[in-house]
C-alpha atoms as a PDB file:
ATOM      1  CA  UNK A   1      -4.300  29.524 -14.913  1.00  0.00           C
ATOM      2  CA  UNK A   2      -4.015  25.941 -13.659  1.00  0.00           C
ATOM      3  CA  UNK A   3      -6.535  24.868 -11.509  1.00  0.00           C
ATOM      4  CA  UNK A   4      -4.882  21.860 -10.576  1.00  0.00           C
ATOM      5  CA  UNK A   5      -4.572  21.472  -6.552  1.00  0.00           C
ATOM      6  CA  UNK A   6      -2.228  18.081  -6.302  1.00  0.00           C
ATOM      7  CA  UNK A   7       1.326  17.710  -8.051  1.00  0.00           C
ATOM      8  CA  UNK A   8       3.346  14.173  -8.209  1.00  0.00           C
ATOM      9  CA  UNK A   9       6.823  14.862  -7.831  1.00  0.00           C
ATOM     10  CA  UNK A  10       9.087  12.367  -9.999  1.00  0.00           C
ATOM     11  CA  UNK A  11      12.909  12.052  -9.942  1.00  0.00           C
ATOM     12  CA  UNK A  12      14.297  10.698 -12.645  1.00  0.00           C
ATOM     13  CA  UNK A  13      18.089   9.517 -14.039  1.00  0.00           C
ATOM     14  CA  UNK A  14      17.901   6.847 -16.970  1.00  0.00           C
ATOM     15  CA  UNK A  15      13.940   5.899 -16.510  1.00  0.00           C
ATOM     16  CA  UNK A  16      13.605   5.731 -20.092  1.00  0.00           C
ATOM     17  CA  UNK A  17      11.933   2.133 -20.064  1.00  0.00           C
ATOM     18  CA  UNK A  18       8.971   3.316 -17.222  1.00  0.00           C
ATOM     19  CA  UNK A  19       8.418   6.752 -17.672  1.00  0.00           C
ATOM     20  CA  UNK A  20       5.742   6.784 -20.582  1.00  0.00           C
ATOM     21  CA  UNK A  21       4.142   4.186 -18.758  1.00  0.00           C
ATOM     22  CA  UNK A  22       3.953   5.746 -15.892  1.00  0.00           C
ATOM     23  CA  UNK A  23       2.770   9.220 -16.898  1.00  0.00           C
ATOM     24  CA  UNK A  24       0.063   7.489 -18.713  1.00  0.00           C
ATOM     25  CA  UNK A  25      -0.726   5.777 -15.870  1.00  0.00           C
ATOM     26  CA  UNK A  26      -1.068   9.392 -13.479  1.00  0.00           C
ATOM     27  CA  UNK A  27      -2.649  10.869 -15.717  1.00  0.00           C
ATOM     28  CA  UNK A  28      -5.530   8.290 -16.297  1.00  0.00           C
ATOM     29  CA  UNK A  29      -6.319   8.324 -12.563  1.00  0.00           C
ATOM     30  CA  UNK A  30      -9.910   8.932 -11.192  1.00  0.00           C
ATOM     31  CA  UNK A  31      -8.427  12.130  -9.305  1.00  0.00           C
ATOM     32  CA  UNK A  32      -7.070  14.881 -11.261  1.00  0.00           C
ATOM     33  CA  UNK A  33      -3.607  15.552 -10.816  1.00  0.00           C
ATOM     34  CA  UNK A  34      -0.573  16.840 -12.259  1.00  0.00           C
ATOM     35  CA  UNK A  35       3.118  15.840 -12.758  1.00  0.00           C
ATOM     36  CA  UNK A  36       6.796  17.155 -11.731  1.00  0.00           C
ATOM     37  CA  UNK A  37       9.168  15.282 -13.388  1.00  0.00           C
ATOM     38  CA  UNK A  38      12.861  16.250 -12.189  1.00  0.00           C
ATOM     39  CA  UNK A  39      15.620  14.977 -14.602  1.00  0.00           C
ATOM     40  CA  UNK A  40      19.187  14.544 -13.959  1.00  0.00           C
ATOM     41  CA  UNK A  41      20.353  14.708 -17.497  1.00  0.00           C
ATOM     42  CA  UNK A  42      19.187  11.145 -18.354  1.00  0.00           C
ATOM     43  CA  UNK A  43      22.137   9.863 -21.265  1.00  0.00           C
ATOM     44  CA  UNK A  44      18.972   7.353 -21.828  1.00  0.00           C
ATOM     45  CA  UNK A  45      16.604  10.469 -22.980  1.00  0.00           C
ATOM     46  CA  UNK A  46      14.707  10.339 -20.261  1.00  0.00           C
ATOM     47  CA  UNK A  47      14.343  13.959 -19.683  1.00  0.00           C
ATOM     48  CA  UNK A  48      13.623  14.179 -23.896  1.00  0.00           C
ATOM     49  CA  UNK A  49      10.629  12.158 -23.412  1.00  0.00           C
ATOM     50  CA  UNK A  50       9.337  13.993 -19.901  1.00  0.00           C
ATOM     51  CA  UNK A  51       9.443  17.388 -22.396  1.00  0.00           C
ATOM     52  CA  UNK A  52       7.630  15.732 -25.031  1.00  0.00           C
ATOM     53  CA  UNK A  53       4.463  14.882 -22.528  1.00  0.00           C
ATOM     54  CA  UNK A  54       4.967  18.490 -20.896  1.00  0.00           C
ATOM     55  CA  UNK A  55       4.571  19.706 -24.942  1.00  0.00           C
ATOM     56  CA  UNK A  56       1.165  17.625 -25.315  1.00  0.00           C
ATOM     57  CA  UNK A  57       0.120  18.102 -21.073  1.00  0.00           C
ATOM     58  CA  UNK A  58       1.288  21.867 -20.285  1.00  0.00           C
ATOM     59  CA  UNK A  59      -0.653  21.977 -17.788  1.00  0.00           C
ATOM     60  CA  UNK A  60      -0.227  18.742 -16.399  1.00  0.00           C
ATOM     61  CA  UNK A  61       3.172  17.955 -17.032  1.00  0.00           C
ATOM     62  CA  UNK A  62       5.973  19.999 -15.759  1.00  0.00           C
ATOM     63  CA  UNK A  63       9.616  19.543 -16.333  1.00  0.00           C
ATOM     64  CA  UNK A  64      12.646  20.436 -14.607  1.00  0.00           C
ATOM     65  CA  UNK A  65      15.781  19.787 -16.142  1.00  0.00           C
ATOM     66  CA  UNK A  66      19.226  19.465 -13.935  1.00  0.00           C
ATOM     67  CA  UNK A  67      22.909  19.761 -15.052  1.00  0.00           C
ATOM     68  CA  UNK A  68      23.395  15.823 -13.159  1.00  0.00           C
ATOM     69  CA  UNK A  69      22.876  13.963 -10.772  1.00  0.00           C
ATOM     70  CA  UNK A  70      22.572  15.975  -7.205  1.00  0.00           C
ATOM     71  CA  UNK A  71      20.669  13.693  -5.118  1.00  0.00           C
ATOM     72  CA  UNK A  72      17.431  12.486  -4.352  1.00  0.00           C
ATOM     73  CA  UNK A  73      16.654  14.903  -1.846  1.00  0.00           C
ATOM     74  CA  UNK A  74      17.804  18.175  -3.718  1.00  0.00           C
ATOM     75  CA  UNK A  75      15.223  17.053  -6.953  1.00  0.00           C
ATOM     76  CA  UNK A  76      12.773  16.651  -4.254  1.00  0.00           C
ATOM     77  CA  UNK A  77      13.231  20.140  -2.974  1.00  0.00           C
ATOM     78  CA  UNK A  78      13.297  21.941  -6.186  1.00  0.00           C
ATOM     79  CA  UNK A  79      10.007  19.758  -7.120  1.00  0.00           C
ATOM     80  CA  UNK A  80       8.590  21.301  -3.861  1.00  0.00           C
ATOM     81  CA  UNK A  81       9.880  24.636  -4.840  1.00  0.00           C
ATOM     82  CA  UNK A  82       8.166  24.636  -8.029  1.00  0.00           C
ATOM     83  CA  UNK A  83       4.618  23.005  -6.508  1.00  0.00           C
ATOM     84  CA  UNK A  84       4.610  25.697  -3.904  1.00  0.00           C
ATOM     85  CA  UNK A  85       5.331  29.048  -5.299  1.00  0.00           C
ATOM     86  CA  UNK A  86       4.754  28.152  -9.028  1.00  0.00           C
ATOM     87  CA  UNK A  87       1.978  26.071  -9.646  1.00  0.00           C
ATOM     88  CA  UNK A  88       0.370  27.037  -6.166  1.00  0.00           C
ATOM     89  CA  UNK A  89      -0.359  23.530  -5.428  1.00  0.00           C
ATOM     90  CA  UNK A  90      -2.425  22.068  -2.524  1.00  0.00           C
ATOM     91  CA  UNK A  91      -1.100  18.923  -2.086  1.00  0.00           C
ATOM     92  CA  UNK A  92       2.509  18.044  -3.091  1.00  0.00           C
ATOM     93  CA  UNK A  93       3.343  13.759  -3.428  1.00  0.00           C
ATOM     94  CA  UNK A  94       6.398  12.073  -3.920  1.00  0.00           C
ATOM     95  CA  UNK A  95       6.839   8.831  -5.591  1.00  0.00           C
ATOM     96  CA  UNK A  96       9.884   6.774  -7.918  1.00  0.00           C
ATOM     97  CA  UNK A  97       9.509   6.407 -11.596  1.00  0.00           C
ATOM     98  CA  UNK A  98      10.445   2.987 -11.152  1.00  0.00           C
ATOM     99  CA  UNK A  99       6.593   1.211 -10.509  1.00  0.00           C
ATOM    100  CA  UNK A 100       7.550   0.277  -6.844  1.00  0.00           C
ATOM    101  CA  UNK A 101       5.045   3.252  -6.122  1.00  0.00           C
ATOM    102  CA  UNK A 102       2.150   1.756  -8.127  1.00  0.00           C
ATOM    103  CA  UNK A 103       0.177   4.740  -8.766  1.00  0.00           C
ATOM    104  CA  UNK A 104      -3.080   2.642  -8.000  1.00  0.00           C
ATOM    105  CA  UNK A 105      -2.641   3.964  -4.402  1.00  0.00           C
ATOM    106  CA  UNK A 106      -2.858   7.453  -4.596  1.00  0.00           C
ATOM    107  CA  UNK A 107      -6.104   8.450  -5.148  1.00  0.00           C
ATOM    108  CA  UNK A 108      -6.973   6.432  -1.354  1.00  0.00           C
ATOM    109  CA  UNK A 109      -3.809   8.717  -0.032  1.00  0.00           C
ATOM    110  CA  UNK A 110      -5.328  12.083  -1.114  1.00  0.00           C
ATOM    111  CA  UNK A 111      -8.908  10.920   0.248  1.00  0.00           C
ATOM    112  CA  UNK A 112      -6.847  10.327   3.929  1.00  0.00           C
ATOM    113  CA  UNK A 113      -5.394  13.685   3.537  1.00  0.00           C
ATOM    114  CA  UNK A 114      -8.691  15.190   4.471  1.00  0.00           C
ATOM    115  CA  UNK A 115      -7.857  13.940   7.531  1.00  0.00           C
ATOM    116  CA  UNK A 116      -3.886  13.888   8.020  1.00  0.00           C
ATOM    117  CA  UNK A 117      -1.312  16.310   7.147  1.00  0.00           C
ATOM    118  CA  UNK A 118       1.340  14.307   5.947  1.00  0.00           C
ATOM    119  CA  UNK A 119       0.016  10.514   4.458  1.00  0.00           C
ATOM    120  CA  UNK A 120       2.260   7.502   3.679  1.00  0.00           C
ATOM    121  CA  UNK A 121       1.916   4.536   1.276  1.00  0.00           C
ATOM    122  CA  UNK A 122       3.173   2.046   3.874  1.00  0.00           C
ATOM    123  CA  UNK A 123       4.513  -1.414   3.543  1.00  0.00           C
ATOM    124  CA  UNK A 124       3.943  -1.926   7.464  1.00  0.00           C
ATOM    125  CA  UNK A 125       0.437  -1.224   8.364  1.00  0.00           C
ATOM    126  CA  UNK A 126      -2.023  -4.219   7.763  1.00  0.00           C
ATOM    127  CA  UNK A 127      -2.443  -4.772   4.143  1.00  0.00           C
ATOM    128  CA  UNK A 128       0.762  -3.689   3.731  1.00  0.00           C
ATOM    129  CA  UNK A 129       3.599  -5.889   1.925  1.00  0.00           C
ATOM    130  CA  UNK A 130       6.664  -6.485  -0.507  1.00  0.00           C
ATOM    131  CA  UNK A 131       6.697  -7.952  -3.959  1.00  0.00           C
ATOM    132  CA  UNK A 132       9.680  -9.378  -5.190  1.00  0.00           C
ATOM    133  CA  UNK A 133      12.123  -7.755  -3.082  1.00  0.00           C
ATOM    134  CA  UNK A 134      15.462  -9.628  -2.072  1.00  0.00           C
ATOM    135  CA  UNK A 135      15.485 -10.407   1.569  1.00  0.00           C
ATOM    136  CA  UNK A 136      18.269  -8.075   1.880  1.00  0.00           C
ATOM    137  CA  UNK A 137      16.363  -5.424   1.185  1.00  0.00           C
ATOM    138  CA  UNK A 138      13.526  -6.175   3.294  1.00  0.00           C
ATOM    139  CA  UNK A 139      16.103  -6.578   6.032  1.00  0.00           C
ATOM    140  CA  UNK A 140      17.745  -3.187   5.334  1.00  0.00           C
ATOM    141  CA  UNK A 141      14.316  -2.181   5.117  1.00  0.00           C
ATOM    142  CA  UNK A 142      13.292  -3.537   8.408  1.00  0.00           C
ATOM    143  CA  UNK A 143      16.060  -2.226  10.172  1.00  0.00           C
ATOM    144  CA  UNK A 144      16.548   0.813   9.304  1.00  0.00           C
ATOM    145  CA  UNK A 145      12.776   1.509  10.396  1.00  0.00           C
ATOM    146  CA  UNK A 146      13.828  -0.142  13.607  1.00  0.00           C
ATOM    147  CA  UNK A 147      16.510   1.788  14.628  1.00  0.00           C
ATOM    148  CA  UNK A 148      14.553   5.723  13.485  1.00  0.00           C
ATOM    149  CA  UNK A 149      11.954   4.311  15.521  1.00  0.00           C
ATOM    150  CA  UNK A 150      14.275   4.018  18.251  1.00  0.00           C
ATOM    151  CA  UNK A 151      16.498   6.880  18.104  1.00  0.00           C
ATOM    152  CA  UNK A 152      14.397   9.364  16.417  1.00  0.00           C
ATOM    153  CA  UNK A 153      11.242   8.487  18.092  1.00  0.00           C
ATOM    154  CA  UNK A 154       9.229   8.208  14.744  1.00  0.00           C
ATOM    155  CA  UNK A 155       5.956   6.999  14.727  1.00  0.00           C
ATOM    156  CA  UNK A 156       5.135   6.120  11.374  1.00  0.00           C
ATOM    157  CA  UNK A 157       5.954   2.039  10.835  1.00  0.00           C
ATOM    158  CA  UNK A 158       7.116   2.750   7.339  1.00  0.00           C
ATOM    159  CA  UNK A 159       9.233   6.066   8.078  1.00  0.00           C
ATOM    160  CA  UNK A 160      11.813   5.324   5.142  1.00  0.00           C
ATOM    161  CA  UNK A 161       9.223   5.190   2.260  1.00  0.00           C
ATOM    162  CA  UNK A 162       9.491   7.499   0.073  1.00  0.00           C
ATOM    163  CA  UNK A 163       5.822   6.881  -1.468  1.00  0.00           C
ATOM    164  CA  UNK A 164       4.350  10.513   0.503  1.00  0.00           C
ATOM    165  CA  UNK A 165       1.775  13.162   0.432  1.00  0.00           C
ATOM    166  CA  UNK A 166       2.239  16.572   1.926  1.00  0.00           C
ATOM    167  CA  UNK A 167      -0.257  19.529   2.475  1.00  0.00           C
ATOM    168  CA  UNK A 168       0.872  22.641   1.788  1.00  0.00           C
ATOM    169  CA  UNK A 169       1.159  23.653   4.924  1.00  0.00           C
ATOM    170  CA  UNK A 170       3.458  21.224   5.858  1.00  0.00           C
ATOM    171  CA  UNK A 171       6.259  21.804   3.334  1.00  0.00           C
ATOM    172  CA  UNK A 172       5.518  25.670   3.695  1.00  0.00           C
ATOM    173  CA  UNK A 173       6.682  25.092   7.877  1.00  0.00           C
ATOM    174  CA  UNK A 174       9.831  23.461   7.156  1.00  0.00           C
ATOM    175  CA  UNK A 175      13.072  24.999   6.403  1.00  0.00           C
ATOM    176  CA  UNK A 176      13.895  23.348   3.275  1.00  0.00           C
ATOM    177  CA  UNK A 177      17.518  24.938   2.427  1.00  0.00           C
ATOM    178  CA  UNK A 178      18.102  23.937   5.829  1.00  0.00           C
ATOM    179  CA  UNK A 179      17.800  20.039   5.038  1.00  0.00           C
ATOM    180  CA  UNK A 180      21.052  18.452   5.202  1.00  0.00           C
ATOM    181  CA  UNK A 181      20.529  14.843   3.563  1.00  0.00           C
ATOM    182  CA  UNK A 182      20.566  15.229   0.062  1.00  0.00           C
ATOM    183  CA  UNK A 183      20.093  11.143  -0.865  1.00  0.00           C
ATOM    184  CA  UNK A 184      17.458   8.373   0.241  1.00  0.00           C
ATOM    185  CA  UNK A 185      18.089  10.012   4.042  1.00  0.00           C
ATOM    186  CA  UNK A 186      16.295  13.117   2.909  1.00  0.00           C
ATOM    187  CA  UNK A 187      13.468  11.148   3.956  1.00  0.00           C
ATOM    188  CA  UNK A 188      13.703  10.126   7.177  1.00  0.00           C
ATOM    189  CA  UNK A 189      15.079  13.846   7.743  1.00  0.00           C
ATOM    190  CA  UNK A 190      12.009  14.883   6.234  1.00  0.00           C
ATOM    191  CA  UNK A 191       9.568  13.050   8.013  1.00  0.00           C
ATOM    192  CA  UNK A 192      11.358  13.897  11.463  1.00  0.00           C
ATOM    193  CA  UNK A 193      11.001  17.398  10.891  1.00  0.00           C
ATOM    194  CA  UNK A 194       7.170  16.826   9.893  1.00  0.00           C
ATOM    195  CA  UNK A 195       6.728  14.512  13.378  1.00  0.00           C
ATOM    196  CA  UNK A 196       8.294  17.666  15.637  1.00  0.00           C
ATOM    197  CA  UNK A 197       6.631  20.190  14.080  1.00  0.00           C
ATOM    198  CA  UNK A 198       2.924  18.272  15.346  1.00  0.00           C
ATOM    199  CA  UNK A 199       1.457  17.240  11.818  1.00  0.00           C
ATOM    200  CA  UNK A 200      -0.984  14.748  12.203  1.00  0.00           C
ATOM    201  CA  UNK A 201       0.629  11.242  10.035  1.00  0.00           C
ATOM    202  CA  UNK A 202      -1.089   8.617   8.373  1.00  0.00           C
ATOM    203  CA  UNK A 203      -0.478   5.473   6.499  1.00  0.00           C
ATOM    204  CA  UNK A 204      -2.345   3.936   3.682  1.00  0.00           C
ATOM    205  CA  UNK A 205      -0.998  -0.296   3.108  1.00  0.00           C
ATOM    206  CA  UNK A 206       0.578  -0.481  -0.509  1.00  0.00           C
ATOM    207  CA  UNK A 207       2.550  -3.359  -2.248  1.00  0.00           C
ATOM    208  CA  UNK A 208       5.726  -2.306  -2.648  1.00  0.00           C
ATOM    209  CA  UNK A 209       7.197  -3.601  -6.087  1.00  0.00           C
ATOM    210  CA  UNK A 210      10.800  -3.964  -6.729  1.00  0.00           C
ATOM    211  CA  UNK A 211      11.471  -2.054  -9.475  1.00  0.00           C
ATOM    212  CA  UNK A 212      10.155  -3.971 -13.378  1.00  0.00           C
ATOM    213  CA  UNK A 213      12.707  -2.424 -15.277  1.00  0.00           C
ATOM    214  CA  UNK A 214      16.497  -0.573 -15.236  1.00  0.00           C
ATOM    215  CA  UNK A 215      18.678  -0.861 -12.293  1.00  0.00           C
ATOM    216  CA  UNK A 216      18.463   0.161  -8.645  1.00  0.00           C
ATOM    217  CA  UNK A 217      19.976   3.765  -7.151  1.00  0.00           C
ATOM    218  CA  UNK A 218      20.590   2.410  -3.979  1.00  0.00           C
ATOM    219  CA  UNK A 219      24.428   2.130  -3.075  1.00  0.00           C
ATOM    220  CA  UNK A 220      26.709   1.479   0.218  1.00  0.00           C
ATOM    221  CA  UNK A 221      27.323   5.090   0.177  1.00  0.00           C
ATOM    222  CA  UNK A 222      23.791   6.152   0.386  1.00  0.00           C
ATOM    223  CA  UNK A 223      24.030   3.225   3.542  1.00  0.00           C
ATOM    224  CA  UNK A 224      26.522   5.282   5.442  1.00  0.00           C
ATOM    225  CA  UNK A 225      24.856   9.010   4.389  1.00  0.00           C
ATOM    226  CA  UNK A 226      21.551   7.522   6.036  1.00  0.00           C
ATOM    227  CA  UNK A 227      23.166   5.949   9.244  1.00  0.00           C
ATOM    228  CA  UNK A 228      25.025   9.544   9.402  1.00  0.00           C
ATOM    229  CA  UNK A 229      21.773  11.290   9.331  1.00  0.00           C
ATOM    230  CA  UNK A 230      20.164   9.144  11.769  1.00  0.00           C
ATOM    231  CA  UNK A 231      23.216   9.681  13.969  1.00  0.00           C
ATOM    232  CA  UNK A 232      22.988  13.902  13.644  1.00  0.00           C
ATOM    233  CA  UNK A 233      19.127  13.868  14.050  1.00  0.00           C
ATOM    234  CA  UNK A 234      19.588  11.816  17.094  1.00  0.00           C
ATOM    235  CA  UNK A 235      21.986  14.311  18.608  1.00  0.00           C
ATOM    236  CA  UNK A 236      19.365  16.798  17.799  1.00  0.00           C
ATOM    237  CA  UNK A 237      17.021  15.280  19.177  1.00  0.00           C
ATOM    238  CA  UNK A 238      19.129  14.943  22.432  1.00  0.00           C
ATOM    239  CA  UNK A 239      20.042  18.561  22.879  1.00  0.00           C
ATOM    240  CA  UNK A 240      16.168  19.497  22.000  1.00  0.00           C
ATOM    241  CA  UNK A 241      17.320  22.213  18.681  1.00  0.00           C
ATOM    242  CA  UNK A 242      14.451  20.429  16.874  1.00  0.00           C
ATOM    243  CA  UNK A 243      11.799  21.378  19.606  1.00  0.00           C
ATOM    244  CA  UNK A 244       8.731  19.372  20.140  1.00  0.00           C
ATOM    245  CA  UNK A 245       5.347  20.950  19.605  1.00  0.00           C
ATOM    246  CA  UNK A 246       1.418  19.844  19.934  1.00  0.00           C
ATOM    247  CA  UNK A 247      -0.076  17.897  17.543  1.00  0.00           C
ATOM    248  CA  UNK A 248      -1.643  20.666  15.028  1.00  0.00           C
ATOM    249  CA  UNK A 249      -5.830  19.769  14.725  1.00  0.00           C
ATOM    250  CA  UNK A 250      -6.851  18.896  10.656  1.00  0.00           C
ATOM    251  CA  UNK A 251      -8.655  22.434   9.055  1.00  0.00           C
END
């Protein structure tokens, strides 16, 4: 029976050069957790070398292997899938395999858990930064938090990171086949649907790293899906189908 209460959800495609490194990395943390990793049938072997720890780890390490690549948000989901009803996990985190998540940060994001439901390694709170980012992508980053602040009334001053922590509860209230976004917009989705639903959000400052190794997923189409979802949650927002509800008290 694993006793284990918080899972790290990783999405992989072609990760080949970080993913040893990083495992090692989670797994050598003061705070005992375990690992999701969800592979889109790497070419690079990626998902080859995620069984191979889950064969040494089984208890740690869990694999899920998919037939390509379906999107950011759907490997999320069926890492969330497997966290809630499988491994009856606690606390459920996401983070990329790529190091701009340095897992450093996450044993200060399950300590502020205690006191939030959903907690975010943020680039905009103080302490917060960037390292070795292009100033284009600190400007798309910039924006884009700019405008969900605006039009989606979200509160959180880094509400595209993708660097989260969820409680149980909070994943367990939200209609996840009902999720639209499948890419990078799963996560402002996400995080909207947290924010109307009343659970309490918190921040914790990281340095966000652009990625050491491989090649970025982000592409102009994943632009337009995201400015599409901010455009539909907007409308939503609008005609009040999301309804707002009190802010639910920390148990």
């Amino acid at each position: 029976m694993n006793n284990l209460s918080t899972f790290v959800i990783v999405p992989t495609y072609n990760e080949a050069d970080n993913l040893n490194d990083l495992v090692s990395q989670l797994l050598e943390l003061p705070v005992s957790i375990g690992v999701i990793v969800v592979d889109d049938n790497s070419p690079d072997g990626t998902g080859e070398m995620a069984d191979q720890w889950a064969a040494k780890q089984p208890d740690r390490v869990h694999v899920i292997h998919r037939p390509g690549k379906m999107g950011l948000g759907t490997a999320y989901i069926a890492g969330f899938k497997k966290a809630l009803h499988e491994l009856k996990a606690a606390r459920i985190m996401t983070m990329d395999a790529d190091f701009s998540h340095n897992p450093r940060y996450i044993p200060d994001m399950i300590a502020l858990s205690r006191q939030k439901h959903v907690v975010i390694g943020s680039r905009y709170v103080s302490g917060g930064g960037s390292l070795h980012c292009s100033w284009k992508r600190i400007m798309l980053s910039k924006m884009s938090n700019f405008v969900v602040h605006i039009l989606l009334g979200l509160k959180a001053k880094d509400a595209t990171a993708g660097f989260r922590l969820y409680r149980r509860e909070v994943l367990a209230s939200i209609p996840l086949e009902q999720i639209f976004s499948s890419g990078y917009s799963f996560l402002v989705e996400t995080l909207f649907m947290c924010q109307r639903r009343g659970w309490q959000i918190g921040e914790v400052p990281i340095i966000f790293e652009d990625r050491r190794k491989g090649t970025t997923k982000i592409s102009r189409n994943e632009v337009l899906k995201a400015q599409y979802t901010v455009f539909r949650l907007f409308v939503r927002r609008l005609r009040g189908s999301e309804p707002r509800r009190p802010v639910v008290p920390v148990s």
